[in-house]
Protein backbone atom coordinates (compact mmCIF):
# COMPACT_ATOMS: atom_id res chain seq x y z
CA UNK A 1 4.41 5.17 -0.17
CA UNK A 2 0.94 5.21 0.95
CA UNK A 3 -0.23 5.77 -2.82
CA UNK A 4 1.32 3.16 -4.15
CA UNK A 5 0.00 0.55 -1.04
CA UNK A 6 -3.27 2.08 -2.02
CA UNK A 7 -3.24 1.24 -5.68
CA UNK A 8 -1.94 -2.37 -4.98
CA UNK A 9 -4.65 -2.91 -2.06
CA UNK A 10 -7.47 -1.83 -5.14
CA UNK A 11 -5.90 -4.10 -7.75
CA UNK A 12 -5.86 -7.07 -5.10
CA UNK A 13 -9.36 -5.75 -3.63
CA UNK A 14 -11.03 -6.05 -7.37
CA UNK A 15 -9.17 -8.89 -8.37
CA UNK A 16 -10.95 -10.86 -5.15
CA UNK A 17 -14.24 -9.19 -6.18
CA UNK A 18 -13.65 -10.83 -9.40
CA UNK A 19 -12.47 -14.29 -8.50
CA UNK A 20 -15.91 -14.43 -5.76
CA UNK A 21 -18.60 -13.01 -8.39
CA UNK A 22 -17.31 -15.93 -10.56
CA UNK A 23 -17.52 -18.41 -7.43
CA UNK A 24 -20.66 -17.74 -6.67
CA UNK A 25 -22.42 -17.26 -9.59
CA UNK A 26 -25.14 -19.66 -8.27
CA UNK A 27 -26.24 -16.97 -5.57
CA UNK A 28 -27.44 -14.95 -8.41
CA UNK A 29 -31.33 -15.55 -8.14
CA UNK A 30 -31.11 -14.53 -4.28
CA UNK A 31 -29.40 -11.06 -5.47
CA UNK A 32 -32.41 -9.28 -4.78
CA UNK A 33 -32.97 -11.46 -0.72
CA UNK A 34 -28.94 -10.99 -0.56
CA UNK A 35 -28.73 -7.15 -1.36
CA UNK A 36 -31.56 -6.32 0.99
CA UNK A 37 -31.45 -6.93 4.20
CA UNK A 38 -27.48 -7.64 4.13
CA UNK A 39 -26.00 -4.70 2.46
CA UNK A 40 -24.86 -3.11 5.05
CA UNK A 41 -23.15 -6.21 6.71
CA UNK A 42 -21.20 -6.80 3.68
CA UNK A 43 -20.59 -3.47 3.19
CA UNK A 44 -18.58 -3.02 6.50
CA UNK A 45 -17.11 -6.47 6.10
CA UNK A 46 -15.70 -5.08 2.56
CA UNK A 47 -14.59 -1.98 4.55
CA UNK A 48 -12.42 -3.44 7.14
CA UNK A 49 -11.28 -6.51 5.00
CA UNK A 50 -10.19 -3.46 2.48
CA UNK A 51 -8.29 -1.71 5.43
CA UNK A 52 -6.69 -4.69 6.91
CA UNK A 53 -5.08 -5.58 3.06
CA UNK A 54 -4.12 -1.93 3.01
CA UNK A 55 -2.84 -2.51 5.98
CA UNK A 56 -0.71 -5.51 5.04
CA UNK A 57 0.35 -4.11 1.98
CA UNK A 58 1.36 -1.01 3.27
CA UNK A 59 3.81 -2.58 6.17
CA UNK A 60 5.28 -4.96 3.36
CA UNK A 61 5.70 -2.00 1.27
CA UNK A 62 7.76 -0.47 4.07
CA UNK A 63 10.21 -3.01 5.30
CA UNK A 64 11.21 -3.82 1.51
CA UNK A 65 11.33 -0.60 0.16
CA UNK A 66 12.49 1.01 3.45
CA UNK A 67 15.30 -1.41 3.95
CA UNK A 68 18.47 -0.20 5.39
CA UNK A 69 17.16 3.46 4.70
CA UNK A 70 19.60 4.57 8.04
CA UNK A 71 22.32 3.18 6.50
CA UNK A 72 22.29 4.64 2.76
CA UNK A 73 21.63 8.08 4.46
CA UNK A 74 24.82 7.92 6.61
CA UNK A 75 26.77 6.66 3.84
CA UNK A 76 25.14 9.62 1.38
CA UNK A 77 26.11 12.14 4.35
CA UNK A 78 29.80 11.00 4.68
CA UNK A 79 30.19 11.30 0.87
CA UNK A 80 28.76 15.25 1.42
CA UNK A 81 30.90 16.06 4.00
CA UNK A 82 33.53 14.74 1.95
CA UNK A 83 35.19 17.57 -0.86
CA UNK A 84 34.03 15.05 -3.73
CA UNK A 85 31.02 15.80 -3.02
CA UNK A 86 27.97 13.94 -5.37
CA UNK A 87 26.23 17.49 -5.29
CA UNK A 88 28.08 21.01 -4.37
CA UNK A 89 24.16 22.74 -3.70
CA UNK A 90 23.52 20.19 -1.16
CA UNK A 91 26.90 20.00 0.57
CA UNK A 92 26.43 23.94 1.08
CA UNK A 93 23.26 23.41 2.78
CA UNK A 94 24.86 20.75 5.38
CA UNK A 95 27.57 22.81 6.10
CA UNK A 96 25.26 26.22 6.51
């Protein structure tokens, strides 16, 4: 889960990258004032605006994908309890 939150948090991450290198395209002659003395700010402020979309991604990833994981898992144990069983290997690990 975290993988994929990760991949989607680089995709959105570069895509912003993209869409503010083409925005500010007149800041280009300052690169070398910019890149100085502010590196390091903008560095960190990359970092945590990186870890709070990770962040964000990775809760939305859990309440959709996780969604009524309790109940699918109590409905998959009733049916391997039950003698038509989806899988025999599994129903003779419950019961052991």
């Amino acid at each position: 889960m975290a993988v994929n939150a990760l991949f989607i948090t680089t995709i959105l991450f570069m895509a912003l990258g993209l869409v503010l290198l083409e925005e500010c395209r007149f800041l280009i002659p300052y690169r070398g004032l910019l890149t100085g003395p502010y590196a390091r700010p903008i560095g960190l402020f990359a970092a945590a605006l990186f870890l709070n979309i990770f962040t964000a991604v990775h809760v939305l990833c859990r309440k959709v994908f996780l969604k009524d994981t309790g109940r699918k898992l109590a409905h998959l144990e009733k049916q391997l309890r039950t003698d038509a069983s989806v899988s025999p290997e599994l129903a003779e690990r419950l019961q052991d």
